[in-house]
Structure formats: C-alpha cells, structure tokens
Protein backbone atom coordinates (compact mmCIF):
# COMPACT_ATOMS: atom_id res chain seq x y z
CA UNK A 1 244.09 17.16 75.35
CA UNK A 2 240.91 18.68 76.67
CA UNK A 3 239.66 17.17 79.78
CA UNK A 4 235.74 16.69 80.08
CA UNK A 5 233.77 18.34 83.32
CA UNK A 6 233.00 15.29 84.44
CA UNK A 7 237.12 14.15 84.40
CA UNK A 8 238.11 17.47 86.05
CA UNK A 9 235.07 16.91 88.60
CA UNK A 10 236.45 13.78 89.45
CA UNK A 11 240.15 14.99 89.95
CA UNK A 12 238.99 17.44 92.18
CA UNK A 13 237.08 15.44 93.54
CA UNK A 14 240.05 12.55 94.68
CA UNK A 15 242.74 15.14 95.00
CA UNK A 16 242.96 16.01 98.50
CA UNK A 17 241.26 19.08 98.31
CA UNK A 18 238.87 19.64 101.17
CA UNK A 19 235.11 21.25 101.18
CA UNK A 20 237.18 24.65 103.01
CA UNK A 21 239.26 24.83 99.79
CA UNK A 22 236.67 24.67 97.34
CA UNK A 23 233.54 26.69 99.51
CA UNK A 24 235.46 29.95 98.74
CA UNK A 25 235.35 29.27 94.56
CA UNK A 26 231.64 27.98 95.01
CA UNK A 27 230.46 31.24 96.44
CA UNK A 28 232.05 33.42 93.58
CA UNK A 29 229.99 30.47 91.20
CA UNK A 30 232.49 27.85 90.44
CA UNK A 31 230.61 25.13 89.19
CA UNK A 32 232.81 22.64 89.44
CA UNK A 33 234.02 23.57 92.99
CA UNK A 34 230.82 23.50 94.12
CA UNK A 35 230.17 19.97 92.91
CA UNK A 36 233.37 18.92 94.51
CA UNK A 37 232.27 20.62 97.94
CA UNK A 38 228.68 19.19 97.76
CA UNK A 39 230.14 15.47 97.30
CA UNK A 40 232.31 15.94 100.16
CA UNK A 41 229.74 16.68 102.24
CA UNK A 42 227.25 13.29 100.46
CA UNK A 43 230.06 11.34 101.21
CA UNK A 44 231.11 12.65 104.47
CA UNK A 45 235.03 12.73 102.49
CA UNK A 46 236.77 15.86 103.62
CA UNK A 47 233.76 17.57 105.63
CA UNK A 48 231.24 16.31 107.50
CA UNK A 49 229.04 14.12 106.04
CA UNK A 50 225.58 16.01 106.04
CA UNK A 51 223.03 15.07 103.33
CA UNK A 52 220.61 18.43 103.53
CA UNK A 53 224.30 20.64 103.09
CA UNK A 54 224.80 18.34 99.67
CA UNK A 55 221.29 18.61 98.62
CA UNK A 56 221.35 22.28 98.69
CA UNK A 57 224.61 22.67 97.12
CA UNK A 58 223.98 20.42 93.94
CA UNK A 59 220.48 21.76 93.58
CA UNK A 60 222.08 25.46 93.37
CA UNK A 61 224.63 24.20 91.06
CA UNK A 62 221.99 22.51 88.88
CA UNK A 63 219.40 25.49 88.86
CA UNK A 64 221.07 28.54 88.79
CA UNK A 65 224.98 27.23 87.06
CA UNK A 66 223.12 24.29 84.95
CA UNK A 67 225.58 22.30 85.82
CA UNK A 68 224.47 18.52 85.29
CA UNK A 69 226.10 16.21 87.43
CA UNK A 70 224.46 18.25 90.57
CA UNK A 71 221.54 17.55 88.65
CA UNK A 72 222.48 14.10 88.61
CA UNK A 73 223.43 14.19 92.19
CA UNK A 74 219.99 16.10 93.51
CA UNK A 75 217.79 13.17 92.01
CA UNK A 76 220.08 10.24 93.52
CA UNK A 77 220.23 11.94 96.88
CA UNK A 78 216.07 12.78 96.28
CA UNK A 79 215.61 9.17 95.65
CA UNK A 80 217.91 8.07 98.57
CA UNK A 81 215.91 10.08 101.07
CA UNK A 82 212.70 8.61 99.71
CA UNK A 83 211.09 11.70 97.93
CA UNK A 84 209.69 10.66 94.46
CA UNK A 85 208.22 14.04 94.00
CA UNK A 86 212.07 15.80 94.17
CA UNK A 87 213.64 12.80 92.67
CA UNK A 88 211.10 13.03 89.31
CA UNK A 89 211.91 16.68 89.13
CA UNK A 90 215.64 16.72 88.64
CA UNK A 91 215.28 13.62 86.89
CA UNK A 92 213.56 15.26 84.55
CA UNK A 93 215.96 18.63 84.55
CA UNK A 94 218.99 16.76 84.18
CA UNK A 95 217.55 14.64 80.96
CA UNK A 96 216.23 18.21 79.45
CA UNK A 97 219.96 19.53 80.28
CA UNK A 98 221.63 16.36 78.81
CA UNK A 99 219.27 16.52 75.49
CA UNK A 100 219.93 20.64 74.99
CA UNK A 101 223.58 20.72 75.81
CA UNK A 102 224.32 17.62 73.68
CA UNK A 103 222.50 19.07 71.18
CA UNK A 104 224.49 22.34 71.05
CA UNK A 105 227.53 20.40 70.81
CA UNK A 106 228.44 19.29 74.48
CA UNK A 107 229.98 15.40 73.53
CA UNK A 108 229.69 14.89 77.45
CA UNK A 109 226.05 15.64 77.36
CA UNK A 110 225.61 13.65 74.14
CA UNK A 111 227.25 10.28 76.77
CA UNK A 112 224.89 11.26 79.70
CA UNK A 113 221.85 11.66 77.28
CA UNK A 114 222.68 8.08 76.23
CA UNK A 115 222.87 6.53 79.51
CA UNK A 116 219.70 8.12 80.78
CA UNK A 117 217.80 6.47 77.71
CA UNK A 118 219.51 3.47 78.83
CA UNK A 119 218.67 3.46 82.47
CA UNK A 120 215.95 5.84 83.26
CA UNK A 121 213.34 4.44 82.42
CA UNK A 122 209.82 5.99 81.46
C-alpha cells in the first residue's frame, strides 16, 4: 500500500528522529526531511524550539521543493506571529499548489484543496 506525503511526514515526524538526523537529507533537498526538521524546531520537539529557524525552513521547502504542507506550515506560523501580509501569501501559494497538483492527479492535493474551500475562507 502506498503511503501519502502527508502519512510518511507524520511518521517521521513521531518517530524519534531528531532535527540532526534529518538537517543532513534537507540540505541535499529532501522534502520531506526538511518538513520533519522545520516542525521540530515549531514545536521545540527534538531541537530547540525557534520559530524564525521553522519559518525559513518550510518557506524553502514550499518555494523552491513545492512541497505543500511547508506551505501550509509558513501561513499558520505567518498568522501566529501576526503578519497578514506573509500569512495571505502562502495562503494563497498553498491553495494554487493544492488546485494544480490535484489536478494533475495528486489524490492528497485533491483532500487539501477540499479542506481549504472548506475553511479558508474568501
């Protein structure tokens, strides 16, 4: 059974594996590592917690490795630090990202598109 991004994200995510493990993977362009390692350091869960290291991370991940839970992740942690400007922008990236991967076929996408129509508002 093939696992969706978001499920091996997740793993990664709970399995024990700290930011060190994962920053060496992220640097060579590992996506997903690099979304692991950029949560660690939002949630202060195996690094230290530092907010400007995450946003820099997941906006990377989302800009140059379209990768759309960092996309995700940049608005939420643009809206957390109160910065409409930066939270509109990647709201808007990761909706055009949901819409054009679902549309070639990405069944993740396809959920995340729905849930932005849902609850993000216009």
């Amino acid at each position: 059974m093939k696992k969706s991004i978001f499920s091996l994200a997740i793993l990664s995510l709970f399995s024990g594996v700290y930011a060190t493990d994962n920053q060496e993977l992220c640097s060579i362009g590992d996506a997903i590592s690099c979304y692991v390692v950029a949560e660690q350091y939002h949630e202060g869960k195996g690094a230290k917690k530092d907010l400007n290291k995450a946003l820099v991370l997941h906006r990377q991940n989302c800009d140059e490795r379209k990768f759309l839970l960092s996309c995700i992740s940049s608005k939420d942690i643009f809206k957390n630090k109160g910065d409409a400007a930066g939270e509109k922008k990647y709201e808007a990236k990761a909706k055009a990202m949901a819409k054009r991967q679902c549309e070639e076929g990405n069944e993740d996408s396809c959920e995340w598109e729905n849930l932005f129509k849902t609850f993000w508002h216009e």
